[in-house]
N, C-alpha and C. Protein backbone atom coordinates (compact mmCIF):
# COMPACT_ATOMS: atom_id res chain seq x y z
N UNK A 1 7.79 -37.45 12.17
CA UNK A 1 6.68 -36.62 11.74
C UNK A 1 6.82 -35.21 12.27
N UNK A 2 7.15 -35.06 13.37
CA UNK A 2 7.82 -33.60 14.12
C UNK A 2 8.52 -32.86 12.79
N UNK A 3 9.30 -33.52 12.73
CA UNK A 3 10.73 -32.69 11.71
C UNK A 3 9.84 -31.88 10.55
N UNK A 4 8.70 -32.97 9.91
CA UNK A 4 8.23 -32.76 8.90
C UNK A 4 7.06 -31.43 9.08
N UNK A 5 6.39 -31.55 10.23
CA UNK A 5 6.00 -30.78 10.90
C UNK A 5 6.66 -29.33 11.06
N UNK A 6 7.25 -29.52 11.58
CA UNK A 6 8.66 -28.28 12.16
C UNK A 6 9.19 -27.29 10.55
N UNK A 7 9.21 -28.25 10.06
CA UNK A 7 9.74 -27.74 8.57
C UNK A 7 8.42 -27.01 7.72
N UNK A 8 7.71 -27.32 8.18
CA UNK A 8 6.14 -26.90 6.76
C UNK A 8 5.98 -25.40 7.70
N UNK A 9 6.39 -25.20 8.94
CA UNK A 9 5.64 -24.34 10.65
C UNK A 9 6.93 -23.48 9.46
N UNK A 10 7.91 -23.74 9.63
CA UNK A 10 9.29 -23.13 9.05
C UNK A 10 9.23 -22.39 7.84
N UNK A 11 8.78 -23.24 6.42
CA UNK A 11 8.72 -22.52 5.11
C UNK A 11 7.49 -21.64 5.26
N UNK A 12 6.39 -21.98 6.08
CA UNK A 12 5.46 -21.06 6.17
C UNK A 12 5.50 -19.80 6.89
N UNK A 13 6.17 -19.43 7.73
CA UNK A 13 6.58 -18.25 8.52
C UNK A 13 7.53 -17.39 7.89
N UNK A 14 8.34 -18.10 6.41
CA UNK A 14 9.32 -17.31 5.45
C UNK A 14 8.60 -16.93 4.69
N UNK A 15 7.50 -17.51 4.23
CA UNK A 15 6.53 -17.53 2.90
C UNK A 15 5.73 -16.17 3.14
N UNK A 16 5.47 -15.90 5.03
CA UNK A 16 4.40 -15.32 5.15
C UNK A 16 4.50 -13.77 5.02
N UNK A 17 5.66 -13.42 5.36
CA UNK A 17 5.90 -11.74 5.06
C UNK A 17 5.87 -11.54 3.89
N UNK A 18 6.76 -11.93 2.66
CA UNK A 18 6.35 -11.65 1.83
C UNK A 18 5.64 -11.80 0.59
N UNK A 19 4.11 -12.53 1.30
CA UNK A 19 3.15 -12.80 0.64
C UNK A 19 2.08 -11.76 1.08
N UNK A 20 2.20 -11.48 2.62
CA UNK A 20 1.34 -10.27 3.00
C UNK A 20 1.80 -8.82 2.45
N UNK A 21 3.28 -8.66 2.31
CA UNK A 21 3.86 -7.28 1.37
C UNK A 21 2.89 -7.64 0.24
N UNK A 22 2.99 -8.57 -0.28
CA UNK A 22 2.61 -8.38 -1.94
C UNK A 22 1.16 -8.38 -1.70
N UNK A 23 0.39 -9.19 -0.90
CA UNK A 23 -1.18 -8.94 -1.05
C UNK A 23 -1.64 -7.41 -1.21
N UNK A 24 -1.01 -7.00 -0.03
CA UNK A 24 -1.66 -5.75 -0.01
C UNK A 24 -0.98 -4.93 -1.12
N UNK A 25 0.13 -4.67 -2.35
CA UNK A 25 0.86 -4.25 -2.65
C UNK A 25 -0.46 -4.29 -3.84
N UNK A 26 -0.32 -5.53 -4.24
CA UNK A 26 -0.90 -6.13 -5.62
C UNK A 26 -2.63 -5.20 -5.54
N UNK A 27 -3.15 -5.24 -4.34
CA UNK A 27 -4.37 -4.66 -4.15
C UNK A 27 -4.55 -3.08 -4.43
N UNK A 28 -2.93 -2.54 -4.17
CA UNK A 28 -3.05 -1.13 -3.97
C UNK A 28 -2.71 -0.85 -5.65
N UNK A 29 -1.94 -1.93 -6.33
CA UNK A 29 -1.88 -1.77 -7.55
C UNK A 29 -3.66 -1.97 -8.44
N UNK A 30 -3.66 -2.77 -8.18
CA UNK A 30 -5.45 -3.07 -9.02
C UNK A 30 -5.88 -1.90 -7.99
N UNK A 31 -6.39 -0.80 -7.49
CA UNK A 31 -7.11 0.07 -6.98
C UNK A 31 -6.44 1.28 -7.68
N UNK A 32 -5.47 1.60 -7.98
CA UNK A 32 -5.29 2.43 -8.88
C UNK A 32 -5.35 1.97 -10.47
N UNK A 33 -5.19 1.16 -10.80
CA UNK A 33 -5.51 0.60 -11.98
C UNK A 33 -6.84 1.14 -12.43
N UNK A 34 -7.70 0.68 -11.42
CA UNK A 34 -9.29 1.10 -11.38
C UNK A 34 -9.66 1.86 -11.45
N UNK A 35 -8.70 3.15 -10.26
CA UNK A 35 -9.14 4.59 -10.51
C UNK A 35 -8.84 4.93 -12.18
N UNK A 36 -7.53 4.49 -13.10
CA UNK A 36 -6.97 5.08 -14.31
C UNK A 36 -7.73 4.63 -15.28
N UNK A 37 -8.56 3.28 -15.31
CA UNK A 37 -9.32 3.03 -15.99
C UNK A 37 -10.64 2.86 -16.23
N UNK A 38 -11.39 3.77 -14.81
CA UNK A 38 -12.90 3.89 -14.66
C UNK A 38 -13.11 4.15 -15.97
N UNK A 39 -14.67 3.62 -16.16
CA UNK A 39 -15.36 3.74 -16.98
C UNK A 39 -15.08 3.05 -18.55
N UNK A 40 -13.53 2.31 -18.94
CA UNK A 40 -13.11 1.73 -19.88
C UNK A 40 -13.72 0.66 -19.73
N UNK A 41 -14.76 -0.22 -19.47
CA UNK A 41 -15.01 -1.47 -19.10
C UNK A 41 -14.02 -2.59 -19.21
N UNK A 42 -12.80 -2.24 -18.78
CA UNK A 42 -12.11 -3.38 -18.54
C UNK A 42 -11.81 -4.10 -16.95
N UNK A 43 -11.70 -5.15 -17.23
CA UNK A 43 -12.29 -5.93 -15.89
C UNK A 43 -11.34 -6.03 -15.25
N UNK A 44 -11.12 -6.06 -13.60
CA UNK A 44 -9.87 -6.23 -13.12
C UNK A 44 -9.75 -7.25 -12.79
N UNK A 45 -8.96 -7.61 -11.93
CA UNK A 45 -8.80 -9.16 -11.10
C UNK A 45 -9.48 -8.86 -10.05
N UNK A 46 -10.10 -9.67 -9.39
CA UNK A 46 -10.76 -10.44 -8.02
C UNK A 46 -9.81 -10.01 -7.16
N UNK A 47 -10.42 -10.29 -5.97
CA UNK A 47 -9.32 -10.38 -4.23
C UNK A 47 -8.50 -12.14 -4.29
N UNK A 48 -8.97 -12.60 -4.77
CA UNK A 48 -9.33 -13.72 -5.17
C UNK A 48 -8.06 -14.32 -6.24
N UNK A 49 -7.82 -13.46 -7.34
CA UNK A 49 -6.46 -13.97 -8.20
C UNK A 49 -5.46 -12.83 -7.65
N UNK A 50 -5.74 -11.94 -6.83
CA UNK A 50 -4.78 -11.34 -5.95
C UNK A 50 -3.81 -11.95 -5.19
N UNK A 51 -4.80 -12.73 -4.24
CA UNK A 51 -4.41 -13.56 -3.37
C UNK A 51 -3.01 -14.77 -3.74
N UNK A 52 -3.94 -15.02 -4.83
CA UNK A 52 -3.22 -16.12 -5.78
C UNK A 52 -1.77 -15.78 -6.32
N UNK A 53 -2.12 -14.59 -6.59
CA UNK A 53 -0.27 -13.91 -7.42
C UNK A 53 0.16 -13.36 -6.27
N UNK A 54 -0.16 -13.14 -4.76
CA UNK A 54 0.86 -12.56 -4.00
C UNK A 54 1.51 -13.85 -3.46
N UNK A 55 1.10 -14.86 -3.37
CA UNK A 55 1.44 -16.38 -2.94
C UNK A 55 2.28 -16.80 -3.86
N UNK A 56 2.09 -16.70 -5.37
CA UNK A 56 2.73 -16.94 -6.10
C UNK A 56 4.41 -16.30 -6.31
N UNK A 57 3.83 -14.78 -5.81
CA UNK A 57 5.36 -13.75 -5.68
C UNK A 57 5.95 -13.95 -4.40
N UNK A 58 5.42 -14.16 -3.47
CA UNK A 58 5.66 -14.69 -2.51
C UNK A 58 6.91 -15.69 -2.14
N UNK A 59 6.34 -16.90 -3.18
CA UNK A 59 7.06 -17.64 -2.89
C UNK A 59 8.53 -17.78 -4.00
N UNK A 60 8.23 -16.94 -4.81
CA UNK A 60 9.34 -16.98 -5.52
C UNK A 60 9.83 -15.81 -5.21
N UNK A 61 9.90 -14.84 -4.43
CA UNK A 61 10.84 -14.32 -3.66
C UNK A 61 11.86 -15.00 -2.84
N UNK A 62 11.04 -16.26 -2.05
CA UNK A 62 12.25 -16.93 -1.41
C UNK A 62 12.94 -17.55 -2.03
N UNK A 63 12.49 -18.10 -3.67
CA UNK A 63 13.07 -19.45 -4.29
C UNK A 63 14.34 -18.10 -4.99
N UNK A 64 13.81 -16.95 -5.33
CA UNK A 64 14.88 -16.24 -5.88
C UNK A 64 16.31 -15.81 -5.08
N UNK A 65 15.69 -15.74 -3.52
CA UNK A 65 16.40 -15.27 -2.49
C UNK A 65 17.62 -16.59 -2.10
N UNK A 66 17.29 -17.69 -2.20
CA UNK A 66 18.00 -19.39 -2.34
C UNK A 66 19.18 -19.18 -4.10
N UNK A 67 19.19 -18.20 -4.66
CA UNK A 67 19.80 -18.21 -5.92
C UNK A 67 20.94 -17.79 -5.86
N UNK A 68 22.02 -18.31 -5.99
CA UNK A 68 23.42 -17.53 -5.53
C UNK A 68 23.66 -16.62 -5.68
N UNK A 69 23.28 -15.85 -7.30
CA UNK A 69 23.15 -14.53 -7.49
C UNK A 69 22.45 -13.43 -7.42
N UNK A 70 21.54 -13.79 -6.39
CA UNK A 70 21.27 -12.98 -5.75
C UNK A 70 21.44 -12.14 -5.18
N UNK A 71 21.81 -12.53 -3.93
CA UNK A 71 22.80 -11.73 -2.76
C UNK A 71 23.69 -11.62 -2.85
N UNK A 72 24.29 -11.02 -4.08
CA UNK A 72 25.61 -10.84 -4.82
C UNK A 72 26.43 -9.76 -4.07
N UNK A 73 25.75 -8.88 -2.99
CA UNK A 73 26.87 -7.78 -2.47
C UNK A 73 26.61 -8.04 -1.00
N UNK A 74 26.45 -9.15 -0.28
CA UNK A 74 26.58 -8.97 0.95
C UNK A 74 27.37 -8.06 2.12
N UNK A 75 29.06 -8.05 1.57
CA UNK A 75 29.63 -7.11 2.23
C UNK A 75 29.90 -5.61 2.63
N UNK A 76 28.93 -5.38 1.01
CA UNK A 76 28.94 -3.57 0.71
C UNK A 76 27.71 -3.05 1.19
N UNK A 77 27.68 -2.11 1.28
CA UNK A 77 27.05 -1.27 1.82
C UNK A 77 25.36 -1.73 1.45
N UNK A 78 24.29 -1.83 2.08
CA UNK A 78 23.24 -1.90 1.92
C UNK A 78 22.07 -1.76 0.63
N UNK A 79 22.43 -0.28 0.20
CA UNK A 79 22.00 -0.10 -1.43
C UNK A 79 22.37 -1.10 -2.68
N UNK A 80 23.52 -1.53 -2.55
CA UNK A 80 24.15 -2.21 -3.63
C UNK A 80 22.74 -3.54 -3.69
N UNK A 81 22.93 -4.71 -2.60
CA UNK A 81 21.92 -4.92 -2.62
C UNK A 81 20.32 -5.20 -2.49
N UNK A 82 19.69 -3.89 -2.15
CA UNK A 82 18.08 -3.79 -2.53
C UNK A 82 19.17 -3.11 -4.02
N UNK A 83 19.80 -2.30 -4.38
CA UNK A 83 19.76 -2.35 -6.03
C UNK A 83 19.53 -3.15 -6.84
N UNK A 84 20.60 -3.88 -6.91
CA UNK A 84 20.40 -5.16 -7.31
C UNK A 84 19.35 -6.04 -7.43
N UNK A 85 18.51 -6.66 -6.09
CA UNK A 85 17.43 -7.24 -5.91
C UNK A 85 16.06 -6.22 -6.35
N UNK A 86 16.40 -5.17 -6.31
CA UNK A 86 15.22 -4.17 -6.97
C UNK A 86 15.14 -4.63 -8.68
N UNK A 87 16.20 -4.51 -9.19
CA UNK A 87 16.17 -4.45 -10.17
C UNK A 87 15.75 -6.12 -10.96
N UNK A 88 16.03 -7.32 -9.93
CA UNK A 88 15.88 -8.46 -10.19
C UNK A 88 14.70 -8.98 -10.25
N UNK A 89 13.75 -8.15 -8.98
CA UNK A 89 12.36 -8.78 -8.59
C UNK A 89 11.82 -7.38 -9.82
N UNK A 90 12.18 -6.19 -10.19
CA UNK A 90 11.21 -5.68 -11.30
C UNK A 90 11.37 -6.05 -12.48
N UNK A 91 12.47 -6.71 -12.82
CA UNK A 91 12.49 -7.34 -13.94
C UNK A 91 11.15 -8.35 -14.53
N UNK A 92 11.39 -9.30 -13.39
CA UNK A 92 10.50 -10.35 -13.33
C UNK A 92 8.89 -9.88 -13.12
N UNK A 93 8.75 -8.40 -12.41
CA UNK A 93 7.54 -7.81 -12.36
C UNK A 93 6.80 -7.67 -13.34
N UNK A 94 7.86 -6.97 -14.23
CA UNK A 94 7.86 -6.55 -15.70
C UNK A 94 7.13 -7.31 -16.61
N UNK A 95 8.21 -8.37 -17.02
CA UNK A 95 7.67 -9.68 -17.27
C UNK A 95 6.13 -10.21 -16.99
N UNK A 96 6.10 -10.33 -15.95
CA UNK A 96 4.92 -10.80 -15.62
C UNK A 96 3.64 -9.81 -15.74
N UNK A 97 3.88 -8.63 -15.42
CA UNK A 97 2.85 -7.32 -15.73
C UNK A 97 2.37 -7.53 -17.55
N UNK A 98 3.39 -7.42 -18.17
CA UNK A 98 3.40 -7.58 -19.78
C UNK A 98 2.54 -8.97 -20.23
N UNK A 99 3.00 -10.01 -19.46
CA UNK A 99 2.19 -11.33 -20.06
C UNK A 99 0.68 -11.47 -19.19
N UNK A 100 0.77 -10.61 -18.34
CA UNK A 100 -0.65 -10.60 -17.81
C UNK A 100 -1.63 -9.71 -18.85
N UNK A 101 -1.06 -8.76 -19.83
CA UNK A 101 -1.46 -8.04 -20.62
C UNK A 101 -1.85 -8.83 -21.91
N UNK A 102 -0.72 -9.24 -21.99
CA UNK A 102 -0.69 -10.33 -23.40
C UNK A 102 -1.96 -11.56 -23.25
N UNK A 103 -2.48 -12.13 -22.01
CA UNK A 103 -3.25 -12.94 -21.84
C UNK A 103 -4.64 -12.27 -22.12
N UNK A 104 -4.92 -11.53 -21.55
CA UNK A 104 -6.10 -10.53 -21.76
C UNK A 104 -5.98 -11.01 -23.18
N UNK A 105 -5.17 -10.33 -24.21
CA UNK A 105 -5.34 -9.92 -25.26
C UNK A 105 -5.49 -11.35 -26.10
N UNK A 106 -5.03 -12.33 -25.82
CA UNK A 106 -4.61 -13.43 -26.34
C UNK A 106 -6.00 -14.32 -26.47
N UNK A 107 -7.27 -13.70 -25.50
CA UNK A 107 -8.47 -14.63 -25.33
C UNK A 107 -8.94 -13.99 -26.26
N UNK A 108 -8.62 -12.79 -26.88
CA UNK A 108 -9.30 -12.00 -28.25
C UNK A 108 -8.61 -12.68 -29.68
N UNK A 109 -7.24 -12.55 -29.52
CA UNK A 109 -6.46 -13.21 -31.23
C UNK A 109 -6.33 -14.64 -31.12
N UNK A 110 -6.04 -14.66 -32.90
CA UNK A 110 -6.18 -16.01 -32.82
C UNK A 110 -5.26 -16.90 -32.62
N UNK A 111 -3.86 -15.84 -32.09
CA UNK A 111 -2.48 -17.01 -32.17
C UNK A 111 -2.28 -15.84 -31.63
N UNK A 112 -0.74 -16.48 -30.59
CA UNK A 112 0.13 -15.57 -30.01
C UNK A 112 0.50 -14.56 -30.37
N UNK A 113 0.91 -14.58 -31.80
CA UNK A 113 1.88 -13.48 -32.33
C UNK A 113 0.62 -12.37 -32.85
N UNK A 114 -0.53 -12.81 -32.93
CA UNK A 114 -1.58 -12.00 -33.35
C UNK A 114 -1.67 -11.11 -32.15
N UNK A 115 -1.79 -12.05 -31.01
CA UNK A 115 -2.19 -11.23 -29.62
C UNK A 115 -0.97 -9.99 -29.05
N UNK A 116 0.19 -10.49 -29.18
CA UNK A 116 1.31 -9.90 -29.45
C UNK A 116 1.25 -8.48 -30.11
N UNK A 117 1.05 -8.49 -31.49
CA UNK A 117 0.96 -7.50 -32.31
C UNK A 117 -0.47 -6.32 -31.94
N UNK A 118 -1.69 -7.34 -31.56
CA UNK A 118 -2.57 -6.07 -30.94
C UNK A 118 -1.95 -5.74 -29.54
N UNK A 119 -1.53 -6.24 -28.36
CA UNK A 119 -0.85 -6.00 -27.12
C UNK A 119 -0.53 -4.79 -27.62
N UNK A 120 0.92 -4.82 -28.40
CA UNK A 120 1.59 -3.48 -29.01
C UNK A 120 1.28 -2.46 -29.87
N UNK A 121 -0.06 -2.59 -30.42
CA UNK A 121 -0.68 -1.49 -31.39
C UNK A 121 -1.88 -1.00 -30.35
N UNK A 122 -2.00 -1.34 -29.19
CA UNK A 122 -3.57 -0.92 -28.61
C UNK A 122 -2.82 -0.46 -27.54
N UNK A 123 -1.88 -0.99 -26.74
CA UNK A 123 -1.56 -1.08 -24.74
C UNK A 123 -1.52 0.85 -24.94
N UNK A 124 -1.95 1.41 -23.71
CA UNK A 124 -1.96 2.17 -23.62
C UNK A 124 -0.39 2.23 -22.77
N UNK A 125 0.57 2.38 -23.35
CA UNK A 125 2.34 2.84 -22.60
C UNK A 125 2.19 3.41 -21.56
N UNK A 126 1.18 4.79 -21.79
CA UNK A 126 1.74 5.41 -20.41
C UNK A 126 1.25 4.99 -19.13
N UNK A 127 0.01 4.38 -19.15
CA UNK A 127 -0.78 3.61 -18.07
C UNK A 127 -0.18 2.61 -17.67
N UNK A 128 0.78 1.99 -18.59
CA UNK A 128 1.24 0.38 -18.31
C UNK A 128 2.53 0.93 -17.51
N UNK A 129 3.33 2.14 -18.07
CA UNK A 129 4.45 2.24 -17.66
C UNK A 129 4.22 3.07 -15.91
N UNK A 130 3.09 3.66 -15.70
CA UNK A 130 2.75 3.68 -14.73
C UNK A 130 2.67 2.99 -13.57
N UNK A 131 2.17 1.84 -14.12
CA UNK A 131 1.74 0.52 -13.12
C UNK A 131 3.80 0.29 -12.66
N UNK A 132 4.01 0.39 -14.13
CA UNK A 132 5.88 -0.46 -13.55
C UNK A 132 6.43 0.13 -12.90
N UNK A 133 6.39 2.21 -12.80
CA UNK A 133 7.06 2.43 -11.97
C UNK A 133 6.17 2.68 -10.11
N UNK A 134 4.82 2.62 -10.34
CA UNK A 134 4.55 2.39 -8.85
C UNK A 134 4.75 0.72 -8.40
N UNK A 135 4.91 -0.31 -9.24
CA UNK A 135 5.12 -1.93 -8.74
C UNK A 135 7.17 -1.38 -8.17
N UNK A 136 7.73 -0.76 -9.07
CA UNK A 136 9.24 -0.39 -9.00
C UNK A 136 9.34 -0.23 -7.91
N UNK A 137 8.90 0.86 -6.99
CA UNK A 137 8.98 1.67 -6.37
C UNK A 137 8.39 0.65 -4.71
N UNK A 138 7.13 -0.30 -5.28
CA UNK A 138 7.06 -1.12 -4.05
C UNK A 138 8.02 -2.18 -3.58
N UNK A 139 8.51 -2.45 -4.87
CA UNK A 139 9.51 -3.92 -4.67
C UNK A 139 10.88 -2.90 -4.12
N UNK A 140 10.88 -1.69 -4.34
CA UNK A 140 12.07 -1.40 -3.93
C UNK A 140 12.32 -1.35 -2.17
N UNK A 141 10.62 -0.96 -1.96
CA UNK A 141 10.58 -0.52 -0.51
C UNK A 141 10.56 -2.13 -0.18
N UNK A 142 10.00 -3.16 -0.70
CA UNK A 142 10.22 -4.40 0.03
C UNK A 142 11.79 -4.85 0.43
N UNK A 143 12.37 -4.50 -1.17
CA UNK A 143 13.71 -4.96 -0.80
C UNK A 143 14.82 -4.07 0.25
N UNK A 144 14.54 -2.69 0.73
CA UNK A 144 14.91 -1.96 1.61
C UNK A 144 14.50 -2.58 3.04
N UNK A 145 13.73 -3.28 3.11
CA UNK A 145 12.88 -3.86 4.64
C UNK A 145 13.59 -4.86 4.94
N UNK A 146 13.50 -6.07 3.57
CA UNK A 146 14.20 -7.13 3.15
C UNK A 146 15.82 -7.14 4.00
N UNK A 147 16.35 -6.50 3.28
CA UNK A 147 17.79 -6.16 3.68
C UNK A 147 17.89 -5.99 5.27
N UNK A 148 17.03 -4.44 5.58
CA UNK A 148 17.34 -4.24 6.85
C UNK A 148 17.34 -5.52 7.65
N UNK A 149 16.10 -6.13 7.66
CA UNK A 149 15.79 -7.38 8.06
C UNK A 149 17.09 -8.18 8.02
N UNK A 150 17.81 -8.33 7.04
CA UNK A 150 18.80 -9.56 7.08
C UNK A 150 19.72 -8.92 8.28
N UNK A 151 20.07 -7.74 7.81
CA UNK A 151 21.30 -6.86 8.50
C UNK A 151 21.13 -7.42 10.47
N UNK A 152 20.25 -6.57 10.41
CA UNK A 152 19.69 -5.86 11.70
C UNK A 152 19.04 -7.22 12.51
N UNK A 153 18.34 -7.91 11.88
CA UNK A 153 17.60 -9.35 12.06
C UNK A 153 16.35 -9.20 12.50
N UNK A 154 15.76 -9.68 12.86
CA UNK A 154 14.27 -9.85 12.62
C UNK A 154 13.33 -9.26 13.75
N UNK A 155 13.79 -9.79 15.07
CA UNK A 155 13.47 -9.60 16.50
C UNK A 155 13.88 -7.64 16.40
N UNK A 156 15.46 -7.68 16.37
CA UNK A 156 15.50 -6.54 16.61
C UNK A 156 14.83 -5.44 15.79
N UNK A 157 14.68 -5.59 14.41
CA UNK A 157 14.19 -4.31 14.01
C UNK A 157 12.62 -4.28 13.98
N UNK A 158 12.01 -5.44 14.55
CA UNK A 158 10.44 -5.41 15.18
C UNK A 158 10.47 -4.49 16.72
N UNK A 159 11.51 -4.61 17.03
CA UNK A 159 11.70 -3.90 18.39
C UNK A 159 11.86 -2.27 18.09
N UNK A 160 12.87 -2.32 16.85
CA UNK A 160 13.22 -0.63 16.56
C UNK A 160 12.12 0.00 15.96
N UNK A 161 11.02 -0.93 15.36
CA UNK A 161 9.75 -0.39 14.59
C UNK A 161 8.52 -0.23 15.54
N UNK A 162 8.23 -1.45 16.14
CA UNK A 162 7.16 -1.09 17.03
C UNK A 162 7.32 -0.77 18.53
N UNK A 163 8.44 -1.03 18.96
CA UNK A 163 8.88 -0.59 20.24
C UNK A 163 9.07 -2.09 21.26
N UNK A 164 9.46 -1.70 22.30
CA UNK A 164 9.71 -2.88 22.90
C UNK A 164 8.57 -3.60 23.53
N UNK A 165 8.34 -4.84 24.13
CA UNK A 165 7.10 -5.43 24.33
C UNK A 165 7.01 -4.96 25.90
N UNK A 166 5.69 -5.08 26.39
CA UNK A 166 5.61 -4.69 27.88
C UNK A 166 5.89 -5.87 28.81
N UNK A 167 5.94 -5.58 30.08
CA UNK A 167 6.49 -6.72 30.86
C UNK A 167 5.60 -7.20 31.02
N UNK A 168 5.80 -9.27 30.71
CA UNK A 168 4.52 -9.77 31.30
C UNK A 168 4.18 -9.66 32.93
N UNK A 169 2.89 -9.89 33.15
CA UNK A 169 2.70 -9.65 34.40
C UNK A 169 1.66 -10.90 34.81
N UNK A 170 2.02 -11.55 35.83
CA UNK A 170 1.02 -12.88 36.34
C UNK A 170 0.56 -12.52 37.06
């Protein structure tokens, strides 16, 4: 029961950084959302389905990070991959930004391809393409942390960020 124990203490301490990147990420995204669309009465998400999709990105960060092709440039230089992984986790951002759009729209038409076709005759582009390049721009800084983190490791660059711990004293 330990092991099983030991292991849940384990996936949860991987799960937990970058579910707290994305909480607050996803929040800072719906708060500008809000500012661009005051007064449109369109409704945002809760703290609540926030929560829910940073857990959700969260955890498929690690299941993506477990993918062989992933970490496709380990030996080269650092950029290659957060490039790479930038471009992997905004893909999937993308994706998911777009069908979060399409759902909205989809509780209005009467079939997919209906909802589809208003999605693309109504979405306002430049607002949407907005959202992709400030989500771009966060997943990039995650995957820059990400990396360092692997490089550098975990202890130490908590040490190079917040400084060293003070001596205990009894």
């Amino acid at each position: 029961m330990s092991t099983v124990i030991h292991k849940i203490k384990h996936e949860f301490m991987k799960v937990l950084p970058p579910t707290i990147f994305f909480f607050i990420i996803l929040h800072i995204v719906v708060l500008i959302r809000a500012l661009m669309i005051k007064g449109s009465g369109v409704e945002l998400p809760v703290s609540a389905s926030v929560l829910i999709a940073s857990l959700v990105l969260g955890k498929c960060v690690l299941i993506a990070d477990m993918l062989p092709f992933i970490n496709r440039f380990p030996d080269k230089p650092l950029i290659w991959n957060v490039t790479w992984k930038t471009c992997m986790y905004a893909l999937v951002a993308l994706i998911v930004h777009y069908l979060e759009r399409l759902y909205d729209y989809w509780k209005e038409a009467p079939g997919f391809m209906n909802a589809n076709s208003l999605l693309w005759s109504s979405i306002n582009w430049p607002r949407f393409w907005a959202v992709q390049i400030l989500l771009i721009t966060l997943i990039f800084m995650y995957c820059v942390i990400a990396e360092l983190t692997r490089v550098i490791g975990r202890d130490r660059l908590k040490v190079m960020f917040t400084g060293p711990l003070p001596p205990v004293q009894h």
